[in-house]
Protein backbone atom coordinates (compact mmCIF):
# COMPACT_ATOMS: atom_id res chain seq x y z
CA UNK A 1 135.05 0.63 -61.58
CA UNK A 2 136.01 -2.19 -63.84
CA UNK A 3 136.82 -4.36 -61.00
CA UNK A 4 133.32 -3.90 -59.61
CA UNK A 5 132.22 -5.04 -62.54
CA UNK A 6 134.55 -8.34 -62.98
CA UNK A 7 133.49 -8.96 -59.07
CA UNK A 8 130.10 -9.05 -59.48
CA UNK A 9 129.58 -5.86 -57.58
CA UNK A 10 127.85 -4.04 -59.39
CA UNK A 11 123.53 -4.30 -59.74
CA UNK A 12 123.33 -4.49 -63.34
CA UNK A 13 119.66 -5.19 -63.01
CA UNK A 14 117.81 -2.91 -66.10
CA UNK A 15 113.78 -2.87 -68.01
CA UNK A 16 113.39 -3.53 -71.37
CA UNK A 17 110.07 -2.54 -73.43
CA UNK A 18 110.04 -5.17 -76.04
CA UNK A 19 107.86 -5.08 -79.40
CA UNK A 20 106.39 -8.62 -78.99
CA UNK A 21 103.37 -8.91 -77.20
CA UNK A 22 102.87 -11.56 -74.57
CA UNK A 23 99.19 -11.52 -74.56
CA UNK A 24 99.56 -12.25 -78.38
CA UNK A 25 102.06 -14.61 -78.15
CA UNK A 26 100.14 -16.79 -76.04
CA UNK A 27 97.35 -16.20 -79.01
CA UNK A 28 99.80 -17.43 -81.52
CA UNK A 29 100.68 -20.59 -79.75
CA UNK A 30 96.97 -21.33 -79.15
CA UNK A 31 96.38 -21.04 -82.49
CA UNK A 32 99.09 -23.01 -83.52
CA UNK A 33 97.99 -26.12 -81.36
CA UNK A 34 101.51 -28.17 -81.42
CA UNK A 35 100.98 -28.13 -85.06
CA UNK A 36 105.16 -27.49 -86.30
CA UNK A 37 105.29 -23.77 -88.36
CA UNK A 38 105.48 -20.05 -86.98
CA UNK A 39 103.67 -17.00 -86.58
CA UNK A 40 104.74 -13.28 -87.03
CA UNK A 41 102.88 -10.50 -87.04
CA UNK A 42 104.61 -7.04 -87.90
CA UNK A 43 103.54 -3.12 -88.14
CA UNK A 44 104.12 -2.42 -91.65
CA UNK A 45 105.15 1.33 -90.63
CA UNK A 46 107.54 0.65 -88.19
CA UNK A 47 109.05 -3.04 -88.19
CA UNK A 48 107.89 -3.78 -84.84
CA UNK A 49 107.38 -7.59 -84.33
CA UNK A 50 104.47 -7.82 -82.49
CA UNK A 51 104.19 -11.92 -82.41
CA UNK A 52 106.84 -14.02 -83.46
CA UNK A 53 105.99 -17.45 -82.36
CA UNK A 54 107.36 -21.18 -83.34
CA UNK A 55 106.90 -24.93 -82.83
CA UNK A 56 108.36 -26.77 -82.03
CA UNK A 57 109.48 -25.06 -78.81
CA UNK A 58 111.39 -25.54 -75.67
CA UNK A 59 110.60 -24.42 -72.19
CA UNK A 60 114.07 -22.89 -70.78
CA UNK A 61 113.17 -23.87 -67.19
CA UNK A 62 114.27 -27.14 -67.74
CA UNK A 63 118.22 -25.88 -67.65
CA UNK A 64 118.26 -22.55 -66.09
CA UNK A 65 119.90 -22.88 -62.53
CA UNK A 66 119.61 -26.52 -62.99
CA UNK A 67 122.48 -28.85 -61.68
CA UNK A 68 125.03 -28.55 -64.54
CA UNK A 69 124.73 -32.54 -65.39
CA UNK A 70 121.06 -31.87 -65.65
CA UNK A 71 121.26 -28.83 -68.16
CA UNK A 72 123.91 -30.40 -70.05
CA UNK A 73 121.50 -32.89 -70.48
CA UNK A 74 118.49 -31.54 -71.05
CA UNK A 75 120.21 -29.01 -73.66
CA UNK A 76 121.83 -32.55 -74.97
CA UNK A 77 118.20 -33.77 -75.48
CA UNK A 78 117.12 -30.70 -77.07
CA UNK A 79 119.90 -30.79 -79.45
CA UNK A 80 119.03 -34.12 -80.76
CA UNK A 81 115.00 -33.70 -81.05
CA UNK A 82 113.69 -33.53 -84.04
CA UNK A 83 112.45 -30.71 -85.47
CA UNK A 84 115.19 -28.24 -84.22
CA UNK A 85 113.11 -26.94 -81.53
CA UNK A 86 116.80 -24.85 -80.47
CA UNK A 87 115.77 -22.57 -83.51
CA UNK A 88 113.36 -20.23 -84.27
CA UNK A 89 111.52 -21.66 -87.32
CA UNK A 90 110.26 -17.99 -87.58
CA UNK A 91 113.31 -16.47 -88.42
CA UNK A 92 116.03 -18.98 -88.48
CA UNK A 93 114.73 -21.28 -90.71
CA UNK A 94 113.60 -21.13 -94.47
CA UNK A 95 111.45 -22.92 -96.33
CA UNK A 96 110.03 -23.09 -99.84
CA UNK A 97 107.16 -20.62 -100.02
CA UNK A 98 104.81 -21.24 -103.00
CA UNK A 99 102.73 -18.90 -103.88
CA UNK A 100 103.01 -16.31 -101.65
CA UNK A 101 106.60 -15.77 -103.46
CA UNK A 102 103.90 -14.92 -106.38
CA UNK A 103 103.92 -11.47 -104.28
CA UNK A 104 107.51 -10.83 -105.49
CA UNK A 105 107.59 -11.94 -108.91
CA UNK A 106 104.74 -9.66 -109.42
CA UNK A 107 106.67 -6.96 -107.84
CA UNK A 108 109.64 -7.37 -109.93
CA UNK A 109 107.36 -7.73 -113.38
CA UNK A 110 105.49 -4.74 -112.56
CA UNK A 111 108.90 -2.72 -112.06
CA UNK A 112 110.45 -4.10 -114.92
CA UNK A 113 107.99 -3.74 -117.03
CA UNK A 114 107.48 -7.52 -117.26
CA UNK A 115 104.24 -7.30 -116.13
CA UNK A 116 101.10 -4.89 -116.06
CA UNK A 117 97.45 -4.87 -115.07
CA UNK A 118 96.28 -5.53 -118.72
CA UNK A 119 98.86 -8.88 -118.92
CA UNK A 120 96.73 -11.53 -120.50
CA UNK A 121 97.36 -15.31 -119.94
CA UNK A 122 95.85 -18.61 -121.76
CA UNK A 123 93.38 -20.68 -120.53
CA UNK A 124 95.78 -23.83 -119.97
CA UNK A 125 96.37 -26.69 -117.57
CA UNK A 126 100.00 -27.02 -118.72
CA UNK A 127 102.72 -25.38 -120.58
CA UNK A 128 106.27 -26.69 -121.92
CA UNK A 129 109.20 -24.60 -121.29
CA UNK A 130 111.92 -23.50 -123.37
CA UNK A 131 114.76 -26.30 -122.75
CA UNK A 132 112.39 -29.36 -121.46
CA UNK A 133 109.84 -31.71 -122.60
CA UNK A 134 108.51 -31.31 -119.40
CA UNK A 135 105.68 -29.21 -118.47
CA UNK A 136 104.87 -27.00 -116.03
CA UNK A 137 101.50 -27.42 -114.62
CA UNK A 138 98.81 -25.50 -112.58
CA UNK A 139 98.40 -26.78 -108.70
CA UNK A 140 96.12 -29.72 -109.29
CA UNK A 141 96.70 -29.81 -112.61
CA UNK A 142 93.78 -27.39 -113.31
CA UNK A 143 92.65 -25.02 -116.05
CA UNK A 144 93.63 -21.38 -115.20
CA UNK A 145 94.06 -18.23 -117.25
CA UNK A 146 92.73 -14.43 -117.97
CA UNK A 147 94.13 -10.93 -116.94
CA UNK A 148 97.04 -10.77 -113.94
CA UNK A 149 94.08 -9.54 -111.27
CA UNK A 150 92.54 -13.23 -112.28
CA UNK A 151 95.72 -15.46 -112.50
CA UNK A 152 96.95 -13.54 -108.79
CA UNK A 153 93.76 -14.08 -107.49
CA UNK A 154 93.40 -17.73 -109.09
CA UNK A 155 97.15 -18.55 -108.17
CA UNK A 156 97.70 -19.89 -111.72
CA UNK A 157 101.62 -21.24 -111.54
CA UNK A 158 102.33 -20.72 -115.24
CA UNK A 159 101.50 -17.10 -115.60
CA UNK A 160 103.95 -16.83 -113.26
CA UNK A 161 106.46 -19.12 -114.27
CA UNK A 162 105.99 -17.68 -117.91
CA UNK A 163 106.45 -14.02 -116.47
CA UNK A 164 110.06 -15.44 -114.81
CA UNK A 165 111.29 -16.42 -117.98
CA UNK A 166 110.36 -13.48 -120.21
CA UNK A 167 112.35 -11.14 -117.86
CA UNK A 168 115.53 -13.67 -118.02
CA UNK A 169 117.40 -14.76 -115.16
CA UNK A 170 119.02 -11.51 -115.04
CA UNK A 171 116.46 -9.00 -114.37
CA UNK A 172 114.69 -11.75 -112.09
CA UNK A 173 117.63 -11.65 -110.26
CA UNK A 174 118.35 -8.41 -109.45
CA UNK A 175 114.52 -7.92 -108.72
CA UNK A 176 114.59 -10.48 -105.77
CA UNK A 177 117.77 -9.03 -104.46
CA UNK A 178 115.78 -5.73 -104.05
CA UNK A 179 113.58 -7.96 -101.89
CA UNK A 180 116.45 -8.51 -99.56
CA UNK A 181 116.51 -12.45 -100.80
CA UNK A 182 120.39 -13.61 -100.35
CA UNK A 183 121.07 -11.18 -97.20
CA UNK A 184 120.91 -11.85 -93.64
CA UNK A 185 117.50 -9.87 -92.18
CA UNK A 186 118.58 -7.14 -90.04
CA UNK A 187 116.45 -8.53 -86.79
CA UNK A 188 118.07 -6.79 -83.96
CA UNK A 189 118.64 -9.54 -81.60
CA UNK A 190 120.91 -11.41 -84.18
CA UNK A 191 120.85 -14.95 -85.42
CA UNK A 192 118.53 -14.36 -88.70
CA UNK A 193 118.68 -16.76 -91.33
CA UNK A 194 118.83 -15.38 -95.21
CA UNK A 195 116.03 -16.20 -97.92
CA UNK A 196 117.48 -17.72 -100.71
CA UNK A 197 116.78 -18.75 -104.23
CA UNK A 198 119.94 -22.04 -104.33
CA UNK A 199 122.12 -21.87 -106.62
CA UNK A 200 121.39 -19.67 -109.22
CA UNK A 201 124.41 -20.19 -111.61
CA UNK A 202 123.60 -21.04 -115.08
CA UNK A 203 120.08 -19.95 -115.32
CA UNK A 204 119.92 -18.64 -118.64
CA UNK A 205 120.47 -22.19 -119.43
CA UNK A 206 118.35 -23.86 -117.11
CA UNK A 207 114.79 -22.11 -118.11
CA UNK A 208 112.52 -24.17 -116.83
CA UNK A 209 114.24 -23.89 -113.28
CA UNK A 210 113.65 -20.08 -113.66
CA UNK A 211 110.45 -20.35 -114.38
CA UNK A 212 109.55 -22.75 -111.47
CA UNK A 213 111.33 -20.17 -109.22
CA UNK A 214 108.91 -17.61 -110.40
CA UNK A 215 106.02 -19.53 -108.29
CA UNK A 216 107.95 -20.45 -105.05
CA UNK A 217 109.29 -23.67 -105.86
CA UNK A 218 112.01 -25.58 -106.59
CA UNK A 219 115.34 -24.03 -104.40
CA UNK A 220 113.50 -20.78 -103.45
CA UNK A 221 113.66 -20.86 -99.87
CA UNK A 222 112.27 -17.80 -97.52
CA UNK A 223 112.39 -17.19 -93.79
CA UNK A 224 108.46 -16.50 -92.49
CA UNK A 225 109.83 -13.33 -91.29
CA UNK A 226 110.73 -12.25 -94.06
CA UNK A 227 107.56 -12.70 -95.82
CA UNK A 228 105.72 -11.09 -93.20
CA UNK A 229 108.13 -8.19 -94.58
CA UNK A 230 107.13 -8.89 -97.79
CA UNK A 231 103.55 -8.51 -96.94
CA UNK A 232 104.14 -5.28 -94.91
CA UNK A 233 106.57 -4.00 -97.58
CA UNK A 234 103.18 -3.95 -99.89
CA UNK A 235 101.14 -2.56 -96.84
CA UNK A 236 103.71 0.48 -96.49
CA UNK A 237 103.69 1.78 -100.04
CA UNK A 238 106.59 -0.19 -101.09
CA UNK A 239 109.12 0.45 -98.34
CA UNK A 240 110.28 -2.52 -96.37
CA UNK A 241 110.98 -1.29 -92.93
CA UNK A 242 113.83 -3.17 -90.71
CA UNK A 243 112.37 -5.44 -87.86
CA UNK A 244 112.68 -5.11 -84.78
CA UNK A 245 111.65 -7.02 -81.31
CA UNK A 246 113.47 -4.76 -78.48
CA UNK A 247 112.14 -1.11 -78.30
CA UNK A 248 113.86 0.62 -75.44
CA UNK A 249 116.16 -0.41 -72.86
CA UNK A 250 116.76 1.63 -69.48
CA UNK A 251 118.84 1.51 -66.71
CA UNK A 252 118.27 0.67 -62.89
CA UNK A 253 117.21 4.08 -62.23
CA UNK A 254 114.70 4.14 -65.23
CA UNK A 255 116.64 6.29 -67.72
CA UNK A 256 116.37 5.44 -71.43
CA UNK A 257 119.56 4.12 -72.43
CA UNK A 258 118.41 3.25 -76.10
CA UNK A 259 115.30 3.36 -77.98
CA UNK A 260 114.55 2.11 -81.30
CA UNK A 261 113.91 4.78 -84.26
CA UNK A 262 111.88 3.01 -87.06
CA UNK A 263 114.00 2.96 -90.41
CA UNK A 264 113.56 1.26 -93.83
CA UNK A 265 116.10 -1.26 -94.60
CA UNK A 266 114.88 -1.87 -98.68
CA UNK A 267 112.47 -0.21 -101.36
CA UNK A 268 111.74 -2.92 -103.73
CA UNK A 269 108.62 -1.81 -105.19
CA UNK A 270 107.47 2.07 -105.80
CA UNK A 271 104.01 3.23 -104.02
CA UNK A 272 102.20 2.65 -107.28
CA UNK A 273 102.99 -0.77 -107.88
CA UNK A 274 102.59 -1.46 -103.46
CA UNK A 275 98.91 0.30 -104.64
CA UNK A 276 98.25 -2.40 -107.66
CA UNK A 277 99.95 -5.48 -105.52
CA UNK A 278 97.49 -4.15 -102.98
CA UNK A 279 94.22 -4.75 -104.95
CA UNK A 280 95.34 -7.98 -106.34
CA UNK A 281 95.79 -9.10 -102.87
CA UNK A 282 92.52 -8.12 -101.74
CA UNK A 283 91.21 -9.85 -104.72
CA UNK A 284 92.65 -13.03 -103.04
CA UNK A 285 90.84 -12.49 -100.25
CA UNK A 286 87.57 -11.49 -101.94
CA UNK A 287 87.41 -14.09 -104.41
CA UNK A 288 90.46 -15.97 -104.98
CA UNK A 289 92.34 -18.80 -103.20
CA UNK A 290 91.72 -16.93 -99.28
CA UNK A 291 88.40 -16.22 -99.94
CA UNK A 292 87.42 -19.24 -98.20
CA UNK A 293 88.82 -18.21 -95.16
CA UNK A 294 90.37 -14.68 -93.73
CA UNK A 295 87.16 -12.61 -94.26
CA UNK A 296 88.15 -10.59 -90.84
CA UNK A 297 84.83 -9.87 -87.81
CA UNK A 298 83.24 -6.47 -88.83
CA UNK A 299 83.59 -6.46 -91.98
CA UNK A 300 87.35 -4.87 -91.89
CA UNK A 301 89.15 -5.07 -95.54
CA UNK A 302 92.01 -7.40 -95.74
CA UNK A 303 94.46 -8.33 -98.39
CA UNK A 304 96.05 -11.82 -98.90
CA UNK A 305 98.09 -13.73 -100.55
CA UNK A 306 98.53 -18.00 -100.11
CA UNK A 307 100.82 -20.82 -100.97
CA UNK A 308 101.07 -24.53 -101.06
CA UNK A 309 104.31 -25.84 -101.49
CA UNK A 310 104.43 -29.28 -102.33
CA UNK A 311 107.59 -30.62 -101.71
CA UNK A 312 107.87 -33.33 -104.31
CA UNK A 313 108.74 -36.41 -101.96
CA UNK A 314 108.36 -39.41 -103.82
CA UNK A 315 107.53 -41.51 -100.86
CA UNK A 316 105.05 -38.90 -99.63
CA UNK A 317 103.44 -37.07 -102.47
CA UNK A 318 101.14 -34.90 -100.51
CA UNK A 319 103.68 -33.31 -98.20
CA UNK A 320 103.39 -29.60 -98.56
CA UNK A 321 104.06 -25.98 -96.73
CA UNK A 322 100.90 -24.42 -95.87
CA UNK A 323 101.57 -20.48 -96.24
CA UNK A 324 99.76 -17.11 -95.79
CA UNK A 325 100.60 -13.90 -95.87
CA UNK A 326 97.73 -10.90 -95.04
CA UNK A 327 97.51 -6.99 -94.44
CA UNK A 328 94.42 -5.67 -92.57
CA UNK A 329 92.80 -3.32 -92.87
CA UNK A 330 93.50 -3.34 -96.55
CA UNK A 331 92.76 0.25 -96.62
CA UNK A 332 95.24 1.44 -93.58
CA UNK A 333 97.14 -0.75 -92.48
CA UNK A 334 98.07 -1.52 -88.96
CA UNK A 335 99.45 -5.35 -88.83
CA UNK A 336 101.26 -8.21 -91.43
CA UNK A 337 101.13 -11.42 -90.78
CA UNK A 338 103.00 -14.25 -92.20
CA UNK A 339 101.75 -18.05 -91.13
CA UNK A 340 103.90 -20.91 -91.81
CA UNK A 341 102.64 -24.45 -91.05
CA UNK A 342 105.20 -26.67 -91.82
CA UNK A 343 105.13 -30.77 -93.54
CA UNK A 344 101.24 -30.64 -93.69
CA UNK A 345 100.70 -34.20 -94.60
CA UNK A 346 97.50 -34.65 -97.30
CA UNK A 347 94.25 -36.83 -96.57
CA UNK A 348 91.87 -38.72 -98.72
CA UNK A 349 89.37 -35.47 -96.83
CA UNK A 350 91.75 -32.55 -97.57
CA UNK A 351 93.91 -31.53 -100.00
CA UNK A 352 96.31 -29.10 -97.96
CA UNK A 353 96.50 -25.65 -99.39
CA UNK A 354 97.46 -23.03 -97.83
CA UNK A 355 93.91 -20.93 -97.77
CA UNK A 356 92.32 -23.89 -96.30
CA UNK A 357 94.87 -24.78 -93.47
CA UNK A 358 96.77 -21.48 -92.61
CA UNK A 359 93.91 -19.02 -93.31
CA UNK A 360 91.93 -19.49 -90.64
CA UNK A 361 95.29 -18.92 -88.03
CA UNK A 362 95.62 -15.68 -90.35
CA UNK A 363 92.29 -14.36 -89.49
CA UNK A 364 92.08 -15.33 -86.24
CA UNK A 365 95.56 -13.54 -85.80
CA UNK A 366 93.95 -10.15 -86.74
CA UNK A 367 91.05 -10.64 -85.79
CA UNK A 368 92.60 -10.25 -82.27
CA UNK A 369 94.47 -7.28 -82.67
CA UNK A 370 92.03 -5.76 -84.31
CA UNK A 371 88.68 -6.08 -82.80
CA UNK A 372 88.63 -8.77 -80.36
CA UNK A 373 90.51 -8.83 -77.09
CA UNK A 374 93.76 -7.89 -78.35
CA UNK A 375 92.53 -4.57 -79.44
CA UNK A 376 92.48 -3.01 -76.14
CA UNK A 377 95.63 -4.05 -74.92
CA UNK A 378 98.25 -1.56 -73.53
CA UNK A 379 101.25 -1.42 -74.81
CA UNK A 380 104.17 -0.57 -73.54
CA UNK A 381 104.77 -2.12 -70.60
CA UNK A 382 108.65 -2.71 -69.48
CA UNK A 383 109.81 -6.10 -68.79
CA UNK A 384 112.33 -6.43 -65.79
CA UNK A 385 115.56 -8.35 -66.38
CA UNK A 386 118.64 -8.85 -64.85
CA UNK A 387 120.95 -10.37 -67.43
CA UNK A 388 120.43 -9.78 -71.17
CA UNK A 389 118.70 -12.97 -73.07
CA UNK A 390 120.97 -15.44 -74.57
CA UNK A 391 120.94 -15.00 -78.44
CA UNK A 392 122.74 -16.98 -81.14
CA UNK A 393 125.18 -14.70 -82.73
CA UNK A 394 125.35 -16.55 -86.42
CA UNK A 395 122.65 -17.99 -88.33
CA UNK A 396 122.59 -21.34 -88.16
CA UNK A 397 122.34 -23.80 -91.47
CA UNK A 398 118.42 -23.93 -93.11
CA UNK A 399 116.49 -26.85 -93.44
CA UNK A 400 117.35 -28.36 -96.76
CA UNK A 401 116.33 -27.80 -99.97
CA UNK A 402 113.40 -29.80 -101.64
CA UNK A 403 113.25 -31.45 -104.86
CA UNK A 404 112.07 -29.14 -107.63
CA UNK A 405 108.18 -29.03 -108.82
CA UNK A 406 106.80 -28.11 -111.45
CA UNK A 407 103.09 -28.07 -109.31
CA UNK A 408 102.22 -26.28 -105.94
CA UNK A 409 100.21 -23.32 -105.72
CA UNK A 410 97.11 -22.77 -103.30
């Protein structure tokens, strides 16, 4: 009766199997170490979010069933910390990717023709635009150049930035809207953020803007979920599968009242070019900018893709986005991961790129799941609740945008 249920009468006590993994959760936020960024690992085939974990964080203890002065102000407190620790950097923020948006340009050459295996580049260390004086340069300024398997591996900006502008802003466009970039992600408790590339008005005459897009900087902005999709879009033959974190609900009595069906939200890329993006990410990991650092425990194939965004803050230069984004194995894939670490701060000992600093998180990730303890975990365990979790209904507004570069890479 509906005035059971306004009197509180009725036990609407429930289970809910959820996708996310405690045991790797708790992984994740070792790994992590307070450091501020996210985690997510997905199942390419499905969508399932099997780790999706943030800093900073908030422990919700401190204002459940509290006095109502004392959550008010310990919510109050939250509010006003820095760092947003209300949000899920994981999917509720965005951030400027770097390279690993090299992914997607290559997707969209390769399908538009723009691009193809036997692309050759110029050995250069800078190149000059159409529309500027200014050049666009490799991350630390270096020498880079050959076939698209060595600039990929190599993470050579202008290859990419030059690939941008032959397409035009057009077809670049409507390639990274097959991506999903602009939309809200379809995460199934609500409160996703959109990837973005700014404002993209007047491109045709702003070339050098275009072009700087093409490597993940200047106002390209994407949520670490989604590039976990974009990694798992590549693992999955080119379908991008929708995400999810809740896989079946029942009632008091144990009945299924709703269980997630896997279905594919986009198909940017067809199976042969998720095939080619394939072996140029495993040459990443074999010999390019990851092979420092994600070679996975028993020799299990894995393919990779970094970024170093450098955020061009004048009063500190060597701010920058660590980024990573792996498949493994590389040969049948079972988990994507996306790492994020956030305003990674430079030292006279290490230049921060993202091999170096969110590689090893990366392999220790799958390395987890896929051999260590992790491995043997059962899943599928249901998760007793009484009152459904408290979810923002609207995405909230992303971090700001950074000042364009013309370097970054990593």
């Amino acid at each position: 009766m509906a005035s059971d249920l306004l009197e509180g009468q009725v036990d609407n006590a429930g289970t809910v199997q959820l996708a996310v993994r405690a045991d790797a959760q708790q992984v994740a936020k070792f790994l992590l170490g307070g450091r501020t960024g996210s985690i997510v690992v997905m199942e390419p085939a499905t969508g399932a979010v099997r780790v999706m974990y943030s800093n900073p964080s908030y422990d919700p203890n401190t204002f459940v069933n509290a006095e109502f002065e004392v959550a008010q102000q310990a919510i109050t407190d939250l509010q006003n910390a820095p760092g947003n620790p209300l949000l899920s950097n994981a999917y509720q923020q965005r951030y400027m990717p770097g390279s690993t948006f090299k992914v997607i340009t290559t997707g969209i050459g390769l399908e538009n023709g723009s691009l193809t295996l036997d692309s050759l580049f110029p050995n250069e260390s800078e190149w000059v635009p159409p529309q500027t004086n200014d050049p666009i340069q490799n991350y630390n300024r270096s020498t880079c150049g050959g076939d698209l398997s060595e600039v990929f591996a190599r993470s050579c900006n202008i290859p990419f930035a030059k690939t941008a502008i032959a397409m035009g802003p057009e077809a670049f466009l409507a390639g990274a809207s097959a991506w999903g970039i602009g939309e809200e992600i379809p995460l199934d408790i609500g409160g996703a953020a959109a990837s973005s590339l700014g404002n993209t008005d007047g491109l045709a005459n702003e070339l050098p803007l275009l072009g700087i897009r093409g490597f993940g900087q200047s106002e390209t902005q994407m949520v670490p979920l989604h590039m976990a999709m974009v990694a798992s879009t590549v693992a999955n033959g080119g379908q991008m599968m929708a995400p999810y974190v809740v896989e079946t609900t029942y009632d008091r009595s144990g009945r299924v009242l709703e269980e997630r069906q896997p279905s594919v939200w986009k198909t940017p890329i067809s199976a042969a070019t998720a095939a080619i993006e394939t072996q140029l990410m495993i040459g990443v990991a074999e010999r390019g900018t990851a092979s420092c650092c994600i070679a996975l425990e028993g020799g299990i194939p894995v393919a990779a893709k970094t970024g170093t965004a450098q955020l061009g803050i004048e009063s500190q230069p060597g701010l920058s986005h660590a980024w990573i984004v792996a498949f493994a194995p590389a040969d049948a894939p079972q988990y994507a991961v996306a790492v994020t670490l956030t305003n990674v701060v430079e030292t006279p000992d290490a230049a921060v790129t993202g091999g170096r600093f969110a590689g090893p998180i990366a392999k220790a990730m799958l390395d987890y799941l896929l051999t260590g303890d992790g491995s043997t975990v059962q899943l599928g365990a249901p998760v007793t609740t009484t009152a459904p979790a408290t979810t923002p209904t609207t995405a909230p507004p992303a971090t700001g945008v950074a000042p364009a570069t013309t370097t970054g890479g990593g």
